[in-house]
C-alpha atoms as a PDB file:
ATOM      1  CA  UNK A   1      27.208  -1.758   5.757  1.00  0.00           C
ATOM      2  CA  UNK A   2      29.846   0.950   5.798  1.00  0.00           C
ATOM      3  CA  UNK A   3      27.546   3.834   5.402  1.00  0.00           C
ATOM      4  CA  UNK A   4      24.670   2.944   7.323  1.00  0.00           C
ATOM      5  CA  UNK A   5      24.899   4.270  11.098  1.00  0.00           C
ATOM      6  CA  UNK A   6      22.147   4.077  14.000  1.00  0.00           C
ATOM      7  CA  UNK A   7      20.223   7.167  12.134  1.00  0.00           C
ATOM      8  CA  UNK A   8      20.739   6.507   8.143  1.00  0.00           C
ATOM      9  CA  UNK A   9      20.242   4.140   6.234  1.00  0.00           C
ATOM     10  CA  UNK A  10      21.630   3.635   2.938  1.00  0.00           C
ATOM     11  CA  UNK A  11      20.036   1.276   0.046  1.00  0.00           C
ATOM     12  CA  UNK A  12      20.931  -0.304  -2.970  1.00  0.00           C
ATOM     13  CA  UNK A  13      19.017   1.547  -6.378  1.00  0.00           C
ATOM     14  CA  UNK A  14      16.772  -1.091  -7.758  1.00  0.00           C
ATOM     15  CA  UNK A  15      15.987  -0.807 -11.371  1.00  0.00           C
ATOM     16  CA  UNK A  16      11.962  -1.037 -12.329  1.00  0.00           C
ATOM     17  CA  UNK A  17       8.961   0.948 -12.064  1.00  0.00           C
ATOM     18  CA  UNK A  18       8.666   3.174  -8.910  1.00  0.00           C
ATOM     19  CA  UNK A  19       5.690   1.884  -7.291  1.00  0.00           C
ATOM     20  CA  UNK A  20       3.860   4.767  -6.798  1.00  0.00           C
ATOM     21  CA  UNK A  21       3.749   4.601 -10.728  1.00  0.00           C
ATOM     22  CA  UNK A  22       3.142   1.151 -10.999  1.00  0.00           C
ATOM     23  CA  UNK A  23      -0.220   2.042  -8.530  1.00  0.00           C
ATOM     24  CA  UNK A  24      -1.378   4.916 -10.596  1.00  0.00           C
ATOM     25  CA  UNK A  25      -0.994   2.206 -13.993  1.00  0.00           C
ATOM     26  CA  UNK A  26      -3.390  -0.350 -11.775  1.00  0.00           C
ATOM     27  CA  UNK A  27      -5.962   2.557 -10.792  1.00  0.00           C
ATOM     28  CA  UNK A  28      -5.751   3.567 -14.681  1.00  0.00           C
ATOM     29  CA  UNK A  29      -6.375   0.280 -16.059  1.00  0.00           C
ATOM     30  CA  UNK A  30      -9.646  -0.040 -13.412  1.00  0.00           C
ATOM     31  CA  UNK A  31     -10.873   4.020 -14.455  1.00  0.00           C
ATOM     32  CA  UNK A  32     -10.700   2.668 -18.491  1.00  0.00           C
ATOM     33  CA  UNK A  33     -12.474  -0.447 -17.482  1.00  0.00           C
ATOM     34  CA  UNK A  34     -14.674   1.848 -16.313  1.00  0.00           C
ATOM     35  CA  UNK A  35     -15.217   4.178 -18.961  1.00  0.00           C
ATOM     36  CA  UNK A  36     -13.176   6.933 -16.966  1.00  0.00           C
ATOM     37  CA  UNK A  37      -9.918   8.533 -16.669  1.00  0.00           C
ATOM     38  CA  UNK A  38      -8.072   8.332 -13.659  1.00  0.00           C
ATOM     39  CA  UNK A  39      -8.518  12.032 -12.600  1.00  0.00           C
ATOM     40  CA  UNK A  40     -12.151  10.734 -12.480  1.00  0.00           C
ATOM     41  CA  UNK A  41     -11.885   7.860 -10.405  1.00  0.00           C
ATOM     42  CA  UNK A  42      -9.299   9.796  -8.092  1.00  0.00           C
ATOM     43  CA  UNK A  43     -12.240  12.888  -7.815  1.00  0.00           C
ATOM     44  CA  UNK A  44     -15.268   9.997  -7.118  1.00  0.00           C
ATOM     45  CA  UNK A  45     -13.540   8.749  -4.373  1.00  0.00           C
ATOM     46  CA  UNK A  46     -11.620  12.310  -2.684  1.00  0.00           C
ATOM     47  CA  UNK A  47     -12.596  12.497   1.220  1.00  0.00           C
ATOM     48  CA  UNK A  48     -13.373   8.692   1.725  1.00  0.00           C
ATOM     49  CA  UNK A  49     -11.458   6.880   4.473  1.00  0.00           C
ATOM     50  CA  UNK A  50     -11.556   3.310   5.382  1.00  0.00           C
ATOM     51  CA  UNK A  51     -11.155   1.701   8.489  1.00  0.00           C
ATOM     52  CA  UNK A  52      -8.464  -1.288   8.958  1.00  0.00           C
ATOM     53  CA  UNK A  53     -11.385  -3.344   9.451  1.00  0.00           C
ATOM     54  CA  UNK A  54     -13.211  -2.537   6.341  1.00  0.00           C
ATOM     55  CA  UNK A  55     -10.092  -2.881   4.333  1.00  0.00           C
ATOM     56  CA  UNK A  56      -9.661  -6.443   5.816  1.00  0.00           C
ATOM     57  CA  UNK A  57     -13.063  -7.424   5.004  1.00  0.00           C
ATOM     58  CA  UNK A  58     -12.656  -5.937   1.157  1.00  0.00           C
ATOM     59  CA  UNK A  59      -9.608  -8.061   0.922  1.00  0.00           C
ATOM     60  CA  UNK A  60     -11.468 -10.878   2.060  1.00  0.00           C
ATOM     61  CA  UNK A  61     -14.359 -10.734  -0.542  1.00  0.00           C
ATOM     62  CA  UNK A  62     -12.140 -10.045  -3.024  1.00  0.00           C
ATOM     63  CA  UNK A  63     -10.177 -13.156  -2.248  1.00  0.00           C
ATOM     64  CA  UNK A  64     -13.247 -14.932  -2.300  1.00  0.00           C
ATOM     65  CA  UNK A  65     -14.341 -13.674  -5.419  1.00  0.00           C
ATOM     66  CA  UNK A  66     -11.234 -14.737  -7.013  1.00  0.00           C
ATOM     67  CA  UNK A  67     -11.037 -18.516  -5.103  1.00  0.00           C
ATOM     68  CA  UNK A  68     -14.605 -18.927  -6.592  1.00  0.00           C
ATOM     69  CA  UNK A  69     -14.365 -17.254  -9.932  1.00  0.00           C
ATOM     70  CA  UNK A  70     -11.238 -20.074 -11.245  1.00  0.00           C
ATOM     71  CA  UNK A  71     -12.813 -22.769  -8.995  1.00  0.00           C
ATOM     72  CA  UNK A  72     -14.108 -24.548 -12.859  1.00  0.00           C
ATOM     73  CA  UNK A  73     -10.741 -23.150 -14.269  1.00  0.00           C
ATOM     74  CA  UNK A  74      -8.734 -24.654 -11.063  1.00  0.00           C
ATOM     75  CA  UNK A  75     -10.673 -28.466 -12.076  1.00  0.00           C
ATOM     76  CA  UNK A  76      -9.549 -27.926 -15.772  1.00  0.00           C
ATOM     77  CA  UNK A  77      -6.061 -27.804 -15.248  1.00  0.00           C
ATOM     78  CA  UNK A  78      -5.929 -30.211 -13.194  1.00  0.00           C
ATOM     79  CA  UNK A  79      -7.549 -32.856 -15.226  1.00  0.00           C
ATOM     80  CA  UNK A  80      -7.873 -32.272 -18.854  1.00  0.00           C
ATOM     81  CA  UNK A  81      -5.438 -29.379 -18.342  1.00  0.00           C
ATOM     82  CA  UNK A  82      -2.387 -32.052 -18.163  1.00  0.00           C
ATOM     83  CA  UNK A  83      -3.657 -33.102 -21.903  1.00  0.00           C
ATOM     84  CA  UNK A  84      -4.684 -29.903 -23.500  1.00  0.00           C
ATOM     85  CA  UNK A  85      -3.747 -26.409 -23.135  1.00  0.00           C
ATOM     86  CA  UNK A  86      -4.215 -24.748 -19.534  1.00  0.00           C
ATOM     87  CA  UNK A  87      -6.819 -21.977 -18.980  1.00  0.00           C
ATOM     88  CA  UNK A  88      -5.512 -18.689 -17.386  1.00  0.00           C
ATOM     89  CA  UNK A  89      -6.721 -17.616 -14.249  1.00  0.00           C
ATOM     90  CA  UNK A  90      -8.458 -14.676 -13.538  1.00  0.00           C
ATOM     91  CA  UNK A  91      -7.789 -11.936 -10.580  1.00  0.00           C
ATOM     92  CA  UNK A  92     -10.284  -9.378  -9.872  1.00  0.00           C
ATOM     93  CA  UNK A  93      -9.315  -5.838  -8.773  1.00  0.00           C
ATOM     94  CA  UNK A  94     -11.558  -3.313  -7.162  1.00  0.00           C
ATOM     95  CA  UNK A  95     -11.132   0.450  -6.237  1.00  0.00           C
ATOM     96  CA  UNK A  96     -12.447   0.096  -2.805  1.00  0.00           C
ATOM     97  CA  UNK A  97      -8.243   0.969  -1.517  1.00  0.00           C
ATOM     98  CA  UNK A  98      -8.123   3.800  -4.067  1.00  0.00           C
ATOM     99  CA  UNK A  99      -7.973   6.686  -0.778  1.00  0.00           C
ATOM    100  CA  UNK A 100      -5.206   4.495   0.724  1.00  0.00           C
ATOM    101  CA  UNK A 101      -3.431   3.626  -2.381  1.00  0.00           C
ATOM    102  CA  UNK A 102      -3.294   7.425  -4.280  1.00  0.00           C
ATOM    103  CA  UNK A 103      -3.773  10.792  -2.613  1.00  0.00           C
ATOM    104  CA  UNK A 104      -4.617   9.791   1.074  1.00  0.00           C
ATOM    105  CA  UNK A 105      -2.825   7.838   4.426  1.00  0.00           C
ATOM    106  CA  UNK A 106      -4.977   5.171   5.291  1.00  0.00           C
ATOM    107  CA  UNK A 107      -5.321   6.883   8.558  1.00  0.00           C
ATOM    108  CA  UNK A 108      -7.082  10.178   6.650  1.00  0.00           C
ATOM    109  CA  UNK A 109      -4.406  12.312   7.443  1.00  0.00           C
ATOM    110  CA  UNK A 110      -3.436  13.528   4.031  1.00  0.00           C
ATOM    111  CA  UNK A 111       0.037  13.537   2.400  1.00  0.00           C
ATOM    112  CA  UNK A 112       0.693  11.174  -0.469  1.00  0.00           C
ATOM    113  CA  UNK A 113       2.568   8.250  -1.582  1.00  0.00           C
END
């Protein structure tokens, strides 16, 4: 805590994947699954801006979607999973977030991540 004063901050180097990387490699993945490339995906959805509310509300379904999509997996596992092998679960992604997550603030003012 040496070096950090009332106006800096300094922080350990983490070793990984920078995350803004690790977001364009999700995007990617959903633009192939898609039959697209990314610069695709990123060009469908230039311009569009989401409220807080409707970004809530996304995350919401998509929970959902995922709660009830490895419901029957869930019941598995839990009884003839202990005996045999498990079933994986499943996680759905959509690119409703892609103006927040690449490109765009949330709150439409530009920049990028």
């Amino acid at each position: 805590m040496d070096l950090c004063t009332r106006d800096v901050l300094v922080m350990k180097f983490l070793k990984g994947v920078k995350l803004v990387d690790a977001i364009k490699a999700h995007f990617a993945a959903i633009a192939e699954s898609r039959n697209q490339t990314l610069e695709q995906l990123i060009e469908e959805h230039k311009g569009e801006t989401h409220t807080e509310f409707e970004m809530d509300t996304a995350a919401r379904w998509m929970r959902l979607r995922n709660v009830t999509a490895n419901a029957g997996r869930t019941i598995y596992n839990w009884t003839a999973g202990f005996f045999t092998a498990s079933l994986e679960y499943t996680t759905t992604s959509t690119s409703s977030t892609m103006p927040g997550a690449i490109g765009q603030r949330r709150d439409g003012s530009g920049g990028s991540v």
